[in-house]
Protein backbone atom coordinates (compact mmCIF):
# COMPACT_ATOMS: atom_id res chain seq x y z
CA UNK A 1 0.00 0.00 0.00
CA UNK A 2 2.72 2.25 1.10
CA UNK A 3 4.27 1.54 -1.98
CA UNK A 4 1.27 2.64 -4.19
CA UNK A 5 0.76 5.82 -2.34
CA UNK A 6 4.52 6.41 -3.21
CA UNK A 7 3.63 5.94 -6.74
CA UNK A 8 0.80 7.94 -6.74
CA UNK A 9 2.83 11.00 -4.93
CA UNK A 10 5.25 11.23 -7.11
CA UNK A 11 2.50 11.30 -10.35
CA UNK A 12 0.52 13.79 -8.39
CA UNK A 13 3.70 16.22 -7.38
CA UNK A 14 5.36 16.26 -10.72
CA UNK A 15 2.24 15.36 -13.03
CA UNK A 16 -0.86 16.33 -11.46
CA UNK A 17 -0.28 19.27 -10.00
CA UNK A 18 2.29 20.10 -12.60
CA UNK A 19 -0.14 21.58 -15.31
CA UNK A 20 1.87 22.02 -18.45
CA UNK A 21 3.37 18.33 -18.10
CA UNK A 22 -0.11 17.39 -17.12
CA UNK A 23 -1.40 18.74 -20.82
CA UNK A 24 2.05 17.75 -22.88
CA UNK A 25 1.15 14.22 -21.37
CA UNK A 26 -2.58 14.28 -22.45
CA UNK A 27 -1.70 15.78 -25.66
CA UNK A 28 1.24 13.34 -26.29
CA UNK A 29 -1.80 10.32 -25.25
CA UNK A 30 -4.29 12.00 -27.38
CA UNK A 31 -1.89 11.91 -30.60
CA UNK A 32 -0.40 8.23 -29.90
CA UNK A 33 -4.90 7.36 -29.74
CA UNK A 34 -4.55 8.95 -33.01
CA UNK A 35 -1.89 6.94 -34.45
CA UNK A 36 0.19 9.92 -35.39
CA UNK A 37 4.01 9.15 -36.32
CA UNK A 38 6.20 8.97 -33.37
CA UNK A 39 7.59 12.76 -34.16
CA UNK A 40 4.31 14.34 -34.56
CA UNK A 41 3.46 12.77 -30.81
CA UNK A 42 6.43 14.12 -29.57
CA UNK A 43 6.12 17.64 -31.10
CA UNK A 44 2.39 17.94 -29.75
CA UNK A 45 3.96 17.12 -26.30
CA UNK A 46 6.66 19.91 -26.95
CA UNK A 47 4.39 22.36 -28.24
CA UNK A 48 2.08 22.15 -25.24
CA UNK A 49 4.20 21.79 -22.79
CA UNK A 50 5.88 24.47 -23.68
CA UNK A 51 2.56 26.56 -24.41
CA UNK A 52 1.81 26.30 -20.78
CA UNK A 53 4.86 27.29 -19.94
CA UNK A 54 4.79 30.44 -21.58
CA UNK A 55 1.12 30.87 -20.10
CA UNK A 56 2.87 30.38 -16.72
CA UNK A 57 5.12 32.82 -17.27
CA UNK A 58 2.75 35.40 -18.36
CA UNK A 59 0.50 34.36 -15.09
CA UNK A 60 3.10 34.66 -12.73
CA UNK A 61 4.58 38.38 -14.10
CA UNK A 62 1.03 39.60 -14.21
CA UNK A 63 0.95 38.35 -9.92
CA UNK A 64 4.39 39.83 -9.72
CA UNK A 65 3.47 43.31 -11.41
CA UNK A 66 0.68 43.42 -9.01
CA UNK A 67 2.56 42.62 -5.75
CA UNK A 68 3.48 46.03 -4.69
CA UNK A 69 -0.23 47.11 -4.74
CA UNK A 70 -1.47 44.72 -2.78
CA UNK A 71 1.32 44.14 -0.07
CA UNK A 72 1.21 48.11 0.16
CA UNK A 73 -2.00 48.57 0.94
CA UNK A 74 -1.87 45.99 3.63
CA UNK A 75 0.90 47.83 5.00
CA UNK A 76 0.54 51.30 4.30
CA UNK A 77 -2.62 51.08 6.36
CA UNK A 78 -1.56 48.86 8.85
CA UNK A 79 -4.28 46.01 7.62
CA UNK A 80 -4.06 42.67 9.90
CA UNK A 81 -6.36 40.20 7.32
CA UNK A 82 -6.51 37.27 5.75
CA UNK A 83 -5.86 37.02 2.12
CA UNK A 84 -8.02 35.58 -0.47
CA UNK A 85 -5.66 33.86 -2.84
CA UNK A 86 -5.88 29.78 -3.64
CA UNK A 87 -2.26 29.67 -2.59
CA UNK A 88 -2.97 31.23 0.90
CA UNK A 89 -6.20 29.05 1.29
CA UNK A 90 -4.17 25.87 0.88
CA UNK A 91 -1.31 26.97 3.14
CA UNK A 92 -3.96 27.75 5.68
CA UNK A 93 -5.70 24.39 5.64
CA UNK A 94 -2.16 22.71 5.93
CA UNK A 95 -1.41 24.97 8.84
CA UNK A 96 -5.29 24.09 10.56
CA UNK A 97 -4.26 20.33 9.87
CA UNK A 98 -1.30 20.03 11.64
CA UNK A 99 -2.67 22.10 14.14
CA UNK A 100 -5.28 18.74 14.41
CA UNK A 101 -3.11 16.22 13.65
CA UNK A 102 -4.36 15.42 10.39
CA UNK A 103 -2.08 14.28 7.41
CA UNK A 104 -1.72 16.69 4.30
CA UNK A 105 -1.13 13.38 2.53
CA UNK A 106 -5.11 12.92 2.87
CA UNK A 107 -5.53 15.84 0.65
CA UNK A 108 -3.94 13.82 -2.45
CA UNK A 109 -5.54 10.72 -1.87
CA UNK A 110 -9.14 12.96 -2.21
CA UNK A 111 -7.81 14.52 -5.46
CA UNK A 112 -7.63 10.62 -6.78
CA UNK A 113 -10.60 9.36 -5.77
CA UNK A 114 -12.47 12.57 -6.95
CA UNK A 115 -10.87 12.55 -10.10
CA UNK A 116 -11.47 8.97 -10.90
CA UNK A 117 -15.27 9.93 -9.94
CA UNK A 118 -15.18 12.76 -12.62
CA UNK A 119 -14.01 10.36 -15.38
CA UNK A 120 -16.41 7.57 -14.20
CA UNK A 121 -18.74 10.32 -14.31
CA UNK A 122 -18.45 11.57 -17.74
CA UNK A 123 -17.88 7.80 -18.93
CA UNK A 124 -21.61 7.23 -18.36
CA UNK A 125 -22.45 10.13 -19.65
CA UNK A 126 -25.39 8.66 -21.37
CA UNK A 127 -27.22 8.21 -18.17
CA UNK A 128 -25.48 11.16 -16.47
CA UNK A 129 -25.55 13.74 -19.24
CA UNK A 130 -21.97 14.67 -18.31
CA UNK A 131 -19.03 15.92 -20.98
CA UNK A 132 -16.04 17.46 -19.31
CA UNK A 133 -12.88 15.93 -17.89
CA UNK A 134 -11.72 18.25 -15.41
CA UNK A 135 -8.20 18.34 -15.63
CA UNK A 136 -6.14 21.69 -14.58
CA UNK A 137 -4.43 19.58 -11.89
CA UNK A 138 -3.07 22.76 -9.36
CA UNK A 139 -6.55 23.80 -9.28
CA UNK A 140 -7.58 20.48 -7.97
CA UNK A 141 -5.26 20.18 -5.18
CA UNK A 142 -6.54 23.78 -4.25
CA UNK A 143 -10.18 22.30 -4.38
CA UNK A 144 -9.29 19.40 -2.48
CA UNK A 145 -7.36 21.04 0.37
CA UNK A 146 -10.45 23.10 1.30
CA UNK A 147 -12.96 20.78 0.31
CA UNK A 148 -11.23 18.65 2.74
CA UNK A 149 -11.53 20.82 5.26
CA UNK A 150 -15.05 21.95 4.79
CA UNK A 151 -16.21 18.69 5.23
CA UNK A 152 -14.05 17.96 8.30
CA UNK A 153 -15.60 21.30 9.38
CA UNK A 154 -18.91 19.51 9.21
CA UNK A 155 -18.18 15.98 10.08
CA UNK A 156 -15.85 16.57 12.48
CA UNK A 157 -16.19 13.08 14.35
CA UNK A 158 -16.43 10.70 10.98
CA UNK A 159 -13.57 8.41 10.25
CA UNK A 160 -10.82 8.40 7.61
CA UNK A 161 -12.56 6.35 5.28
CA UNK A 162 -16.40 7.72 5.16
CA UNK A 163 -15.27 10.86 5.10
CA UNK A 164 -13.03 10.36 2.32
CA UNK A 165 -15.77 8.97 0.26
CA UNK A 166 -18.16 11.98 1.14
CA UNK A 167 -15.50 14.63 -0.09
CA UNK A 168 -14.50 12.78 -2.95
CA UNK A 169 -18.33 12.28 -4.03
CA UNK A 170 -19.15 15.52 -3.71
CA UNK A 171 -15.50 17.14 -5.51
CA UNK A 172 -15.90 14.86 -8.93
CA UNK A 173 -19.48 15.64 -9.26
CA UNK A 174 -18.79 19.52 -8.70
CA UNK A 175 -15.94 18.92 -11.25
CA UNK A 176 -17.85 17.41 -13.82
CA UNK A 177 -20.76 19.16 -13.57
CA UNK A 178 -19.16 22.63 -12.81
CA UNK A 179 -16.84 22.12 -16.03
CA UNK A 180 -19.87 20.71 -17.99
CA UNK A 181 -21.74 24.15 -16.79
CA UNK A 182 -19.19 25.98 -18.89
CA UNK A 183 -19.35 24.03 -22.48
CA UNK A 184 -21.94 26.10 -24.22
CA UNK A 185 -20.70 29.12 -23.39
CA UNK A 186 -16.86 28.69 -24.44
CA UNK A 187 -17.79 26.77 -27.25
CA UNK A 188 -19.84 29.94 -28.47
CA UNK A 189 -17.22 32.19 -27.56
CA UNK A 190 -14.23 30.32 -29.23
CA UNK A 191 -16.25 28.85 -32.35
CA UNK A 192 -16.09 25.45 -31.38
CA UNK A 193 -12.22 25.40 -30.24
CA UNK A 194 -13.46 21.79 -28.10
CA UNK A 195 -12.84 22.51 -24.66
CA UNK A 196 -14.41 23.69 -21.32
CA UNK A 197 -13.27 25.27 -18.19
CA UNK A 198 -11.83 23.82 -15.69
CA UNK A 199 -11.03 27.01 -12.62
CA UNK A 200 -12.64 28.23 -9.63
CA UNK A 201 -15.55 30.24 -11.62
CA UNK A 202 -17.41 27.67 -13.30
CA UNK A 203 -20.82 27.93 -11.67
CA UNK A 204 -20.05 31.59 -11.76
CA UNK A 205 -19.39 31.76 -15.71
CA UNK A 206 -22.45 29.96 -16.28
CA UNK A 207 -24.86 32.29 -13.78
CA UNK A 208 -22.91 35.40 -15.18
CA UNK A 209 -23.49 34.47 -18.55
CA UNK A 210 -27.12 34.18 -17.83
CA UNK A 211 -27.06 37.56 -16.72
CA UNK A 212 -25.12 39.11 -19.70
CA UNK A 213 -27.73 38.19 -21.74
CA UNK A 214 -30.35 39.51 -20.11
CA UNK A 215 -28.38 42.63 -19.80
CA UNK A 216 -27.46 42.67 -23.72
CA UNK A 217 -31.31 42.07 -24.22
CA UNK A 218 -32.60 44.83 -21.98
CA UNK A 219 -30.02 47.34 -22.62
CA UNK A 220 -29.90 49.98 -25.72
CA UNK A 221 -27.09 48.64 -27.04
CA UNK A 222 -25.56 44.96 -26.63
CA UNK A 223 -22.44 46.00 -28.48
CA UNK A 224 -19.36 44.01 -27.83
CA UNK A 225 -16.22 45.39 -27.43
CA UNK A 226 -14.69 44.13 -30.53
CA UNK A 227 -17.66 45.47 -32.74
CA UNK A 228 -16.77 49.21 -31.50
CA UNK A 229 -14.40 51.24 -33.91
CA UNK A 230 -13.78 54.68 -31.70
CA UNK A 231 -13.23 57.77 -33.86
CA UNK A 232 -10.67 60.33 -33.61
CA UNK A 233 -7.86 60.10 -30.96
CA UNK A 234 -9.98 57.43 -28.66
CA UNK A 235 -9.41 55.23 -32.08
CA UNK A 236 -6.37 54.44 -30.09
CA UNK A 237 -7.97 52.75 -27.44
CA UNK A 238 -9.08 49.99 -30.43
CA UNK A 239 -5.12 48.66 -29.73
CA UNK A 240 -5.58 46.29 -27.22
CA UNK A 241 -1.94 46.88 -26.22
CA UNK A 242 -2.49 50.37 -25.87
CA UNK A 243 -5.65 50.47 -24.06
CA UNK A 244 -4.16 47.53 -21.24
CA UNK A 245 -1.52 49.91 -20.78
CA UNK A 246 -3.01 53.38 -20.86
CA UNK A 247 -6.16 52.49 -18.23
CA UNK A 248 -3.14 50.12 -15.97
CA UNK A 249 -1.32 53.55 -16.11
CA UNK A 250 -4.02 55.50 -14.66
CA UNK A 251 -5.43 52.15 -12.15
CA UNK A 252 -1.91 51.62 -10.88
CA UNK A 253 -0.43 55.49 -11.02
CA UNK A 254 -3.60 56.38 -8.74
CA UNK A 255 -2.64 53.35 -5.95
CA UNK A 256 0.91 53.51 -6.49
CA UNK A 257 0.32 58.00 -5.75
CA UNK A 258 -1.63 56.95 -2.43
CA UNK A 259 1.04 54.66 -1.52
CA UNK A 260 3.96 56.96 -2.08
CA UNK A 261 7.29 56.77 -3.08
CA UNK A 262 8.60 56.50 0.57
CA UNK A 263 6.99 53.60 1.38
CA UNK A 264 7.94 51.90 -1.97
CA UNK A 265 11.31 52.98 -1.90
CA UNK A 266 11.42 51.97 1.77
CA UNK A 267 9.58 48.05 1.00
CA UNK A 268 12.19 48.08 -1.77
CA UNK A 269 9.64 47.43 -4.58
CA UNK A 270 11.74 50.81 -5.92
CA UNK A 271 15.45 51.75 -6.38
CA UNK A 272 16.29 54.74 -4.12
CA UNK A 273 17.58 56.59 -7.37
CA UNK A 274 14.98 55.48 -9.42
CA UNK A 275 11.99 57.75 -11.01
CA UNK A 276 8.67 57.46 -9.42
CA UNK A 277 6.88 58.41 -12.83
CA UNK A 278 8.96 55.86 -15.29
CA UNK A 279 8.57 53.31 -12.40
CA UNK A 280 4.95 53.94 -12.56
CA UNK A 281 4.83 53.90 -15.95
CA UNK A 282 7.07 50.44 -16.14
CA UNK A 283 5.10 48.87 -13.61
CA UNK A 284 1.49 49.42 -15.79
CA UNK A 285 3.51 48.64 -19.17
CA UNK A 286 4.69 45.21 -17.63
CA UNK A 287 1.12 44.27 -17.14
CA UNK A 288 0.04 44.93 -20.75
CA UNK A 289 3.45 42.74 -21.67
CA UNK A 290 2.71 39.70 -19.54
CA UNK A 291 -1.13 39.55 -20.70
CA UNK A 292 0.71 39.37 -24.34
CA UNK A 293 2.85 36.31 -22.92
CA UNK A 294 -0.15 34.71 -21.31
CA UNK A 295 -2.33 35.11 -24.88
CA UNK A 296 0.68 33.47 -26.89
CA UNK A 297 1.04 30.22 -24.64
CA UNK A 298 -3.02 30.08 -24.32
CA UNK A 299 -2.89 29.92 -28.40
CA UNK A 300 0.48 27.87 -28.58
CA UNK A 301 -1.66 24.73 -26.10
CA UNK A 302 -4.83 25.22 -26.53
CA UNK A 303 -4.50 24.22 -30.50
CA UNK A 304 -2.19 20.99 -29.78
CA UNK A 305 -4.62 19.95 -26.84
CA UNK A 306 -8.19 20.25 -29.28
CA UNK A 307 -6.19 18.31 -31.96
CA UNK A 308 -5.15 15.48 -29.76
CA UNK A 309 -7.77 15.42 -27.29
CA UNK A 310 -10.27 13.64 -30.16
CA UNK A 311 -7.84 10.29 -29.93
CA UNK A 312 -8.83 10.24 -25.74
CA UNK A 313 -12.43 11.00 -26.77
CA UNK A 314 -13.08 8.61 -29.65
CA UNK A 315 -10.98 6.42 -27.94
CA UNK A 316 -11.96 6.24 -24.31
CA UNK A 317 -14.22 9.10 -23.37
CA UNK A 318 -16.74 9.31 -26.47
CA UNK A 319 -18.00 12.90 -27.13
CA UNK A 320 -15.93 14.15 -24.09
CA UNK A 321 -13.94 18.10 -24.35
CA UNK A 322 -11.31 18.87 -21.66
CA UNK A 323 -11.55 21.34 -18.97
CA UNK A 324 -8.75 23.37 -18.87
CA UNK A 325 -7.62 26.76 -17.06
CA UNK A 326 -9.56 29.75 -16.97
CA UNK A 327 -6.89 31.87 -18.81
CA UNK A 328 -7.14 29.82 -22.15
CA UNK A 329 -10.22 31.89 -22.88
CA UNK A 330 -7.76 34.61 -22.82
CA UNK A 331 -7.03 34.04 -26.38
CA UNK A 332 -10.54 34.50 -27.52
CA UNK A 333 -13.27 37.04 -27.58
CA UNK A 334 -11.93 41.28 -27.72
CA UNK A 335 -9.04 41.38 -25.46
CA UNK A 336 -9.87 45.00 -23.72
CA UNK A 337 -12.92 42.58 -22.44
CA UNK A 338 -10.08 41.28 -19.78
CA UNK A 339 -8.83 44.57 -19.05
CA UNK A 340 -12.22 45.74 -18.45
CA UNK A 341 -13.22 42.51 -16.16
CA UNK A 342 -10.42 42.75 -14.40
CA UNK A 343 -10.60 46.74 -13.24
CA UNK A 344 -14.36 46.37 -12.77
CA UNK A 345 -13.54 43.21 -10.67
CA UNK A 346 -10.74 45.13 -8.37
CA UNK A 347 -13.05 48.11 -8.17
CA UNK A 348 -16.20 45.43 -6.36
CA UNK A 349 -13.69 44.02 -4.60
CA UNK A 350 -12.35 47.28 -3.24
CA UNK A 351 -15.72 48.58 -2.58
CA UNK A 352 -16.17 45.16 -0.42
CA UNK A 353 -13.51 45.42 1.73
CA UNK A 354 -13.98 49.13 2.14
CA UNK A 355 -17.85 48.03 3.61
CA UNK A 356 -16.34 45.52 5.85
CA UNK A 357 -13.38 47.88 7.76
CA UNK A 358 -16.26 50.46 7.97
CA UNK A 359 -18.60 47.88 9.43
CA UNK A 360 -15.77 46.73 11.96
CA UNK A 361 -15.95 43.15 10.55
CA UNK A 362 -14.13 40.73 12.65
CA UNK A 363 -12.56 39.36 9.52
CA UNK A 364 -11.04 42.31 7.13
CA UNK A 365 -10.32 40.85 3.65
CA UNK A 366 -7.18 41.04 2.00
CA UNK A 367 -7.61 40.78 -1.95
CA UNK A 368 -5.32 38.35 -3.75
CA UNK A 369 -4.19 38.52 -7.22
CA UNK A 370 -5.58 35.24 -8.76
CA UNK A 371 -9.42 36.06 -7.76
CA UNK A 372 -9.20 39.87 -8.90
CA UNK A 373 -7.64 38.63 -11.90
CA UNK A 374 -8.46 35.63 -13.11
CA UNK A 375 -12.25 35.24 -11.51
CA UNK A 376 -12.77 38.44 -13.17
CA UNK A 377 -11.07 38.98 -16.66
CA UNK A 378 -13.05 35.51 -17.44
CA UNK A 379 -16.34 36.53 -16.77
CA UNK A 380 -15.74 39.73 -18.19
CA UNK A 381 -14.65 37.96 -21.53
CA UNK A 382 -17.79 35.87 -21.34
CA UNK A 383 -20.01 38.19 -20.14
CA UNK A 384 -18.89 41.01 -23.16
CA UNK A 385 -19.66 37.74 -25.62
CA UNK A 386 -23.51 37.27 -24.17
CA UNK A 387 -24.34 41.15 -23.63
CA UNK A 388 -21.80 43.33 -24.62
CA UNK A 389 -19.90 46.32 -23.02
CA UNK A 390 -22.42 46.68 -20.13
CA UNK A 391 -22.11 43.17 -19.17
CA UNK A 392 -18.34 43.39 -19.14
CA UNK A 393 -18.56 46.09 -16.58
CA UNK A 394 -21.76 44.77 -14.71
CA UNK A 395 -20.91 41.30 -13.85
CA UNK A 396 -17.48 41.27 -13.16
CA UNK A 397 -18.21 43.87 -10.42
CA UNK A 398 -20.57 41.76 -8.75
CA UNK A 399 -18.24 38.97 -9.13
CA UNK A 400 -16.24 41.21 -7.10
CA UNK A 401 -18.23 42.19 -4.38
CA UNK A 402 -19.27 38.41 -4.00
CA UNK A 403 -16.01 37.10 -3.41
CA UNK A 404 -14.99 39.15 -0.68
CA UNK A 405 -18.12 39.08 1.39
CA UNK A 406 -19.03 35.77 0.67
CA UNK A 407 -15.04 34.80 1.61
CA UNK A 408 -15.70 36.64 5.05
CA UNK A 409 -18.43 34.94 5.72
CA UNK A 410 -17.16 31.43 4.91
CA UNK A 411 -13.81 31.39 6.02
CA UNK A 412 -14.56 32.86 9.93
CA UNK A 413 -17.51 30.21 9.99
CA UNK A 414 -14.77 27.49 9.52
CA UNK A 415 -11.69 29.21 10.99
CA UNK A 416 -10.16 29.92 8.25
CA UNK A 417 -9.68 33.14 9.15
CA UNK A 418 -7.71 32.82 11.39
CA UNK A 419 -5.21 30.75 9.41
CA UNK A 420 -4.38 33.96 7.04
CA UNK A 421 -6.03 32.30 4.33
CA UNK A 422 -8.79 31.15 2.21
CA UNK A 423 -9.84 30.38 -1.49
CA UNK A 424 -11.70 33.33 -2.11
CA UNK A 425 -12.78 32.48 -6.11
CA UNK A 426 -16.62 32.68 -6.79
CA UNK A 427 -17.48 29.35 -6.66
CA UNK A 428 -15.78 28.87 -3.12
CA UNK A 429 -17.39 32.68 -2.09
CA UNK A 430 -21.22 31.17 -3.09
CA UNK A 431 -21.41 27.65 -4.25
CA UNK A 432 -19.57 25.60 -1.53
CA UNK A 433 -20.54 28.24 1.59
CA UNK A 434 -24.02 26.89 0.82
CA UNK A 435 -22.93 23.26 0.28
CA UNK A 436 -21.20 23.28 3.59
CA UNK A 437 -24.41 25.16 5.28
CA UNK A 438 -26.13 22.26 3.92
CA UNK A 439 -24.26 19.62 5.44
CA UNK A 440 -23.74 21.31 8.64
CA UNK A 441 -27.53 21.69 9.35
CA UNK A 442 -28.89 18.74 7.78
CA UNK A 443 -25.79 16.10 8.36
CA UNK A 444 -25.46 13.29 6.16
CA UNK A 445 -29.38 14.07 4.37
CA UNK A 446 -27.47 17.37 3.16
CA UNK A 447 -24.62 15.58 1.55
CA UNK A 448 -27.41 13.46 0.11
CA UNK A 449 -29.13 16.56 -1.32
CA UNK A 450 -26.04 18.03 -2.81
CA UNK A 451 -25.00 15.06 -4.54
CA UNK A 452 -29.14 14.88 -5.99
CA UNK A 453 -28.86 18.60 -7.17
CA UNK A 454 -25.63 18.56 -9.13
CA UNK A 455 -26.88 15.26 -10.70
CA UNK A 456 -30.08 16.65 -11.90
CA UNK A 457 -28.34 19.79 -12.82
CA UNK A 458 -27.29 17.99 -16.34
CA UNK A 459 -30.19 16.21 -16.44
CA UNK A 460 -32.38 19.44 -16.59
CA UNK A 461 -30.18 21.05 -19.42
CA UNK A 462 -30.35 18.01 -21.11
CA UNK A 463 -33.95 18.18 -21.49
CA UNK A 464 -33.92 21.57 -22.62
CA UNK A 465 -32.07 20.90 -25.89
CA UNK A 466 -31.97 17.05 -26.10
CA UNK A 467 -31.69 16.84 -30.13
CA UNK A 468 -28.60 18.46 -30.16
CA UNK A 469 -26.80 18.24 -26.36
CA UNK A 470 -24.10 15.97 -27.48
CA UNK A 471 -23.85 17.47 -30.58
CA UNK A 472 -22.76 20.56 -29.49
CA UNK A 473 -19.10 18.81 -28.49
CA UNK A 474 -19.24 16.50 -31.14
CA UNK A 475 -19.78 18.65 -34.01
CA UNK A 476 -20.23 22.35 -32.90
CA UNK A 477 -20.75 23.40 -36.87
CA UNK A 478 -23.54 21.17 -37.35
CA UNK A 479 -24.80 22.73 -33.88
CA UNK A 480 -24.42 25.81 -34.68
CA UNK A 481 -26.15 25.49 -38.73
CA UNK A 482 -29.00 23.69 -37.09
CA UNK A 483 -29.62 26.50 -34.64
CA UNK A 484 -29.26 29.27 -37.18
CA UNK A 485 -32.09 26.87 -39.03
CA UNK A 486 -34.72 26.80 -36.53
């Protein structure tokens, strides 16, 4: 047994959780399903690994370039809080563990069972109406970690084993049904590209997306951003480029101002010699630079993994599209619609935290980088697909007042809190504060009632559209030509 789990830890720390070797490996499957030659398989496995790589990079500058604003607000103004960020949540479950006497080792053996529920899942999808492999592997040792400790939270006296099954139950099904949420929408916002997403949003794409539309439908104008050609001198503002770096000038010149060049000079985020305006400036032209590096590994993957992924689904998942990371929509849709998602995003969540020091809240919110960001730039990109400009703005704002509160709430029910740290992404800010409500009140008939709702979830869209359900991952042009039809 020991053995096994040795196995399985060494697949899970340098495959699993290792997403760009995670998708060169399922690319490198997909093409050998295929029966490509032998140097076709290993370029696809190149080519994506490398892709993600290059989306990694762009990720982790755009966190970096962002840095100094958050860690100076905390301590220009003397903020003790915890910090909504998945890495922080997962460091603070690891710290409440120990604190136990629970094994972090638990947390991997979840992410197993739950993923081998997802693939079960969407194996039978006949009778479970399920399409989506969830597979951004970081993600899902995030998920697990808290989901782990959200259940312990509620069944605090169950053993190793029934509790194990309960979390890993109720993690594949909100896997594969969360990621199956999301098909429709990216497959009409990428023309059929074959995948879903696979993040911390996915119920929250799917509501927001709802909501775009009826905000495209009820406003004036449902213009997207990419339809808009501005006259004059705002015609510059139709360079994507140019916009990203123009509005980060004036978001992160008006923080970086309040914050002062004392205090950045003194954290040594600036050179004593150094000028405050071209560091300003450098600073808000490094973000438009990394979103550039994120688009060209998002387009470099995401066409190696929609190739290969047909040999796993005519193979062994029939009619199945993978779920992937949030930022692969990046590459798709007008590119100011991230820009846009993001500031609206950062201004709710602002707003948010602003409410809760004025309302003496026992827990003040710190916001974290991955939530502003990549919560928000998605569902702005969606939302600016289904209703245009005013959806872009709209949603992602709410989005952004939802995460903090709803992280406030959540995270000092469990003692979280307390730990520094929680998830903070929409999903874990709505979805899973009212699955653990559920559980607490109503014990094991709540975890029955969770597992019936996402399993009818499916079930009910299926019904909706059955003619054409699978036939919107199988052959999105047909789907599409047969809705432009009716």
């Amino acid at each position: 047994m020991d053995i096994l789990l040795n196995i399985w830890k060494f697949i899970v720390n340098n495959i699993i959780t290792q997403p760009a070797y995670f998708i060169g490996f399922m690319v490198l499957i997909g093409y050998i399903l295929l029966k490509k030659p032998w140097y076709e398989c290993l370029s696809g496995f190149v080519k994506a690994t490398v892709g993600y790589f290059i989306l990694a990079v762009g990720s982790g500058g755009l966190v970096t370039t962002f840095r100094p604003i958050l860690v100076g607000l905390k301590e220009r103004f003397n903020l003790s809080a915890m910090v909504i960020d998945p890495y922080f949540g997962q460091n603070a479950v690891q710290a409440a563990m120990e604190k136990i006497g629970k094994s972090f080792s638990q947390v991997m053996i979840l992410l197993l069972v739950a993923f081998i529920v997802n693939l079960i899942l969407v194996r039978l999808q006949k009778i479970t109406k399920l399409r989506a492999v969830f597979t951004t592997g970081h993600v899902q040792m995030q998920q697990a970690a808290i989901a782990f400790w959200l259940v312990l939270f509620c069944f605090p006296d169950l053993g190793e084993t029934p509790i194990l099954i309960i979390m890993a139950l109720l993690l594949g099904l909100y896997w594969a049904v969360g990621s199956d949420l999301t098909i429709k929408a990216t497959q009409e916002l990428t023309d059929g590209a074959g995948f879903a997403l696979a993040h911390q949003q996915m119920f929250g794409v799917y509501f927001m997306s709802k909501l775009a539309t009826f905000i495209g439908k009820s406003s004036k104008s449902s213009k997207r951003l990419e339809d808009i050609e501005l006259p004059g001198w705002l015609s510059i503002f139709n360079d994507n480029m140019v916009s990203t770096s123009i509005l980060m000038t004036l978001f992160f010149g008006g923080i970086l101002l309040v914050l002062g060049q004392d205090y950045l000079v003194k954290a040594e985020f600036m050179k004593p010699n150094q000028s405050f305006f071209f560091y300003i400036l450098s600073v808000s032209f490094h973000f438009a630079v990394y979103l550039a590096i994120l688009q060209l590994g998002v387009r470099t993957f995401v066409a190696e993994l929609t190739v290969s992924f047909q040999g796993i689904s005519n193979k062994l998942l029939p009619g199945a599209v993978p779920g992937i990371d949030c930022a692969a929509v990046f590459g798709f849709g007008s590119p100011n619609a991230i820009t846009i998602g993001f500031l609206s995003g950062a201004l709710g969540q602002f707003l948010a935290i602003a409410i809760l020091i004025l309302l003496k809240s026992p827990t003040i919110v710190i916001a974290g980088f991955v939530p502003v960001f990549f919560d928000n730039a998605t569902i702005g990109v969606y939302s600016n697909n289904k209703g245009g400009i005013l959806a872009a703005i709209i949603c992602p704002f709410l989005s952004g007042l939802i995460q903090v509160f709803g992280s406030a709430l959540i995270a000092s029910w469990v003692g979280l809190a307390s730990y520094g740290g929680y998830l903070g992404m929409f999903d874990w800010a709505t979805v899973w504060p009212a699955f653990t409500g559920i559980m607490k009140y109503l014990g094991y008939a709540g975890v029955g009632l969770i597992a019936i709702i996402l399993i009818i979830i499916p079930q009910l869209r299926y019904r909706r559209e059955k003619e054409d359900y699978f036939l919107l991952t199988s052959d999105y042009q047909e789907y599409k030509r047969r809705k432009q039809n009716k």
